[in-house]
Structure formats: C-alpha cells, structure tokens
C-alpha atoms as a PDB file:
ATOM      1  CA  UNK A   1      -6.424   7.718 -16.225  1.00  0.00           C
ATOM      2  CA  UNK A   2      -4.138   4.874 -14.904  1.00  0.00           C
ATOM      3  CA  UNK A   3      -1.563   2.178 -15.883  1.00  0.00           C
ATOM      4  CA  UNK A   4      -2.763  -1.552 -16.179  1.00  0.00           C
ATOM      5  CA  UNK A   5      -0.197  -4.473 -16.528  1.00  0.00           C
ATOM      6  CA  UNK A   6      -0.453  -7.617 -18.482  1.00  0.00           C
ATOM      7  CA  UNK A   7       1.353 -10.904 -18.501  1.00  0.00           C
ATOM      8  CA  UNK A   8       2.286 -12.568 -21.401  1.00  0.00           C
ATOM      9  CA  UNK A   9      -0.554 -14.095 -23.259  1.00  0.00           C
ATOM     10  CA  UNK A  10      -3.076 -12.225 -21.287  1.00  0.00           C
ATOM     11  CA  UNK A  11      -5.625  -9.133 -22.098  1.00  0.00           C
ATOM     12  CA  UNK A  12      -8.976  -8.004 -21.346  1.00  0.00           C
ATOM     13  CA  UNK A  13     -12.205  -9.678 -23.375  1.00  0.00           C
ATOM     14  CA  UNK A  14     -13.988  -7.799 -26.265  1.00  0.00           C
ATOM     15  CA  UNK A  15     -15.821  -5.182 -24.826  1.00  0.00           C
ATOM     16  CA  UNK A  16     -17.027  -1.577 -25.276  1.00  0.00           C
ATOM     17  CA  UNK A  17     -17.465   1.763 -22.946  1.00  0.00           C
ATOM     18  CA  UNK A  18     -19.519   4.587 -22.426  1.00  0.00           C
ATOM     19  CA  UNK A  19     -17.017   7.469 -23.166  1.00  0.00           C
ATOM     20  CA  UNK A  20     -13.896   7.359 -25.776  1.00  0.00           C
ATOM     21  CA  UNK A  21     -10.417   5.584 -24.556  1.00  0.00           C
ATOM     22  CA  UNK A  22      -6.928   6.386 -25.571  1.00  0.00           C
ATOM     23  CA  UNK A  23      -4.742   3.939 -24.766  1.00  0.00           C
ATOM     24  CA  UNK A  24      -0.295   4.746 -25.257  1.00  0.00           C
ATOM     25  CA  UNK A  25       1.633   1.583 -25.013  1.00  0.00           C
ATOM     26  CA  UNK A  26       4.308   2.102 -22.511  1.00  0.00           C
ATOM     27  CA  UNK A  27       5.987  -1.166 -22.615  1.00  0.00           C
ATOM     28  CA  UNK A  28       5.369  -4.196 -24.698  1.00  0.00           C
ATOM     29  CA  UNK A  29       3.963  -5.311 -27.595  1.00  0.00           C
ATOM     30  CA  UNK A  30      -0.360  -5.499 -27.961  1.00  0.00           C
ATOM     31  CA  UNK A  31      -2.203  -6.409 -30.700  1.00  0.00           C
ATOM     32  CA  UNK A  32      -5.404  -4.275 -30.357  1.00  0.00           C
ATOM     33  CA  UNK A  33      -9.180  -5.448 -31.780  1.00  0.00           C
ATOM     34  CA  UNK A  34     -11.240  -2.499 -32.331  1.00  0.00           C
ATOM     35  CA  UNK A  35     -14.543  -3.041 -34.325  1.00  0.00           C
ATOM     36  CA  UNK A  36     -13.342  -6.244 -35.919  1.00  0.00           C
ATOM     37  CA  UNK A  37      -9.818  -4.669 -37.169  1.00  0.00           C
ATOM     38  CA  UNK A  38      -6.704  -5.861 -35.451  1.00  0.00           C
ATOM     39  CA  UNK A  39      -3.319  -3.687 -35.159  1.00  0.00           C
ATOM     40  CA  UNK A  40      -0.503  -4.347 -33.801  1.00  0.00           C
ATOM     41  CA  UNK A  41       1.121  -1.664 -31.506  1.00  0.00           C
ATOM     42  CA  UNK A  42       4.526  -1.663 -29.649  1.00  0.00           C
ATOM     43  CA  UNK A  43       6.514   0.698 -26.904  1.00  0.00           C
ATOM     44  CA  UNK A  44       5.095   4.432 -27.787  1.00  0.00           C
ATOM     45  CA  UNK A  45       2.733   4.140 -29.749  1.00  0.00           C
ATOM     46  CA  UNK A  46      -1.485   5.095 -28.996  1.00  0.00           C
ATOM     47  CA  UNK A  47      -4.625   3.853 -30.096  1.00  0.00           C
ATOM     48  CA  UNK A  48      -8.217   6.105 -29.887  1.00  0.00           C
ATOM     49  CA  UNK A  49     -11.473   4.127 -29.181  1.00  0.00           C
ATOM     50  CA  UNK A  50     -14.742   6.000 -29.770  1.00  0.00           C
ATOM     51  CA  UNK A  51     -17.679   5.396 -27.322  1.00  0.00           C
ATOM     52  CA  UNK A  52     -19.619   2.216 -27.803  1.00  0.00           C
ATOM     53  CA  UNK A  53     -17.006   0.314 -30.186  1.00  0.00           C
ATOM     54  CA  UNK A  54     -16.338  -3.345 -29.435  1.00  0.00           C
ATOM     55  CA  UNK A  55     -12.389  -3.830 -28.702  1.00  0.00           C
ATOM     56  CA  UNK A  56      -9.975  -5.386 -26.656  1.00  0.00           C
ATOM     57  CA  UNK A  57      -6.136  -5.156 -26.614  1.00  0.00           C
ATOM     58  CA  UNK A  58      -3.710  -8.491 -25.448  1.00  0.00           C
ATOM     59  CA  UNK A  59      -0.354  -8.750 -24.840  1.00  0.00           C
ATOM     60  CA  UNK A  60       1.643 -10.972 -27.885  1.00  0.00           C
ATOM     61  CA  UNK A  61       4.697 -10.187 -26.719  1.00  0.00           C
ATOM     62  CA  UNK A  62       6.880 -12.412 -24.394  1.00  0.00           C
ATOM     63  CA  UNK A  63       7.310  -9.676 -21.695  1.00  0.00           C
ATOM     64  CA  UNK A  64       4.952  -7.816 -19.718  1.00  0.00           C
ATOM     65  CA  UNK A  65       2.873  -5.157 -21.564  1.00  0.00           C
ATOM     66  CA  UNK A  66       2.374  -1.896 -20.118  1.00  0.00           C
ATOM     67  CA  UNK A  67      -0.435   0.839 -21.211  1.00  0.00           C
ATOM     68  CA  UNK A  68      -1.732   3.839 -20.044  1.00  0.00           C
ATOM     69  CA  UNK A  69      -5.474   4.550 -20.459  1.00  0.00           C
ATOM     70  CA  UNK A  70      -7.533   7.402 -20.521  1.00  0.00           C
ATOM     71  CA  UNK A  71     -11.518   8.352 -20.334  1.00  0.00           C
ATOM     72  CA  UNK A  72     -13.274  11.048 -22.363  1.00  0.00           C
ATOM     73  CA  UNK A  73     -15.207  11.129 -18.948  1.00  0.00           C
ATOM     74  CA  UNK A  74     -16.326  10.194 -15.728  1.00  0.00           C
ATOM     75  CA  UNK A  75     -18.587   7.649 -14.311  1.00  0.00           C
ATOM     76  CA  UNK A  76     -17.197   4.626 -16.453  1.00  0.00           C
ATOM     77  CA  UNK A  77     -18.692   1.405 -17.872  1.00  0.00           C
ATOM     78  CA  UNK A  78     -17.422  -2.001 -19.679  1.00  0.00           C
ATOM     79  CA  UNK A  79     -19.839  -3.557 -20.944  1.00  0.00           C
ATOM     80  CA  UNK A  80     -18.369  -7.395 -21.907  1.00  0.00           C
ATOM     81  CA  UNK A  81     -19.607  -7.702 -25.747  1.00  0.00           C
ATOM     82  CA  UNK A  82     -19.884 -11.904 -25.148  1.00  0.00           C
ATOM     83  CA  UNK A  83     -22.531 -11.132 -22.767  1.00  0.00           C
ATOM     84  CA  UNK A  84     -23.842  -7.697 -23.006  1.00  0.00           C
ATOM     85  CA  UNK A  85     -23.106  -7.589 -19.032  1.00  0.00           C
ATOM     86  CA  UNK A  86     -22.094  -3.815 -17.986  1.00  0.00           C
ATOM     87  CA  UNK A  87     -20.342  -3.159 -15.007  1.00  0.00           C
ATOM     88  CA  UNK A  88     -19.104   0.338 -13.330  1.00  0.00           C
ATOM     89  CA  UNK A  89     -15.436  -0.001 -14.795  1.00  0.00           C
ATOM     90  CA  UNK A  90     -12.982  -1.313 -12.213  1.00  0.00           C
ATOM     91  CA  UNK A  91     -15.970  -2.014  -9.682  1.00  0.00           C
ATOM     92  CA  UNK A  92     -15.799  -5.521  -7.904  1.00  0.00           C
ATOM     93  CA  UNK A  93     -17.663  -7.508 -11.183  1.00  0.00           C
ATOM     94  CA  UNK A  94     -15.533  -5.690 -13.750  1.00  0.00           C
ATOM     95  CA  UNK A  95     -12.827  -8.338 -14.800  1.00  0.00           C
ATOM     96  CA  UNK A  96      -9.517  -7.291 -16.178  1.00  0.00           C
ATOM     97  CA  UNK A  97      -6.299  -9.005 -17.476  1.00  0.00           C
ATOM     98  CA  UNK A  98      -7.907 -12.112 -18.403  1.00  0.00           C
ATOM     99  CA  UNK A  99      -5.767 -14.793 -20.640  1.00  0.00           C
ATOM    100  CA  UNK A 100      -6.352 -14.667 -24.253  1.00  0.00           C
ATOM    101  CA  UNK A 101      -8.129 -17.263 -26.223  1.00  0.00           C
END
C-alpha cells in the first residue's frame, strides 16, 4: 500500500495489474476508467479493480489529487494497455503520474 500524488491534469495511462487494487481518494477529485466505464470520484470515496482489467484514474480537479492504493498481493505488475509492455510496478521502467490526453 502507499499514497501517490497527482497534479492537476495529470494521471497514470490505461493499464492493468496482476492482483486486484483498491484505490480511496484522499484528496481531490479523479475521474476513474475501468474497463471502458468512467466514474467520477471525490475526497472519501474508493474504487475496487479486479486483476487484469484495463483502467486508469486522472486528476480533473484544479488541486492536487491524493489516493491511497492497495494490492491483493505481492510481487506487482503494470502492464501499459497502449503497448502491452509489463513492468515490476514502481521498478525504474514503470511510469507514473503522466499528463492526461
């Protein structure tokens, strides 16, 4: 589990992992993308992400956006649905917090 941090404008590209996610908003407004369905989410509330789904979640607000993720296990990968490219999550090639297009 950890915090991540986004900027206005930015978020992470579509992408999918190995295990399940939960991710709580702490601060901020997101807009999450999970399997083609979009939802928007502010301060508080969660979003569940089985294993292997394609989603993303970006910051629309005009502060920073704060979340709180969590694994439904260990030894981690994102693999970058644009590419099919899988990395170990948060290794050295894993890219995070990437502006929005």
């Amino acid at each position: 589990m950890c915090q991540t941090v986004f900027q206005p404008g930015t978020g992470l590209p579509l992408h999918s992992h190995n295990v399940e996610e939960s991710v709580l908003i702490l601060e901020g407004e997101a807009t999450a993308e999970i399997a083609g369905e979009f939802f928007d989410l502010e301060t508080g509330q969660a979003t569940w992400v089985p294993a292997g789904v394609p989603h993303r979640l970006f910051n629309r607000g005009q502060g920073v956006m704060r979340i709180h993720w969590v694994y439904g296990g260990r030894d981690v990968t994102r693999t970058i649905t644009a590419t099919g490219e899988t990395f170990e999550h948060l290794s050295t090639h894993d890219r995070g917090g990437a502006p929005t297009t």
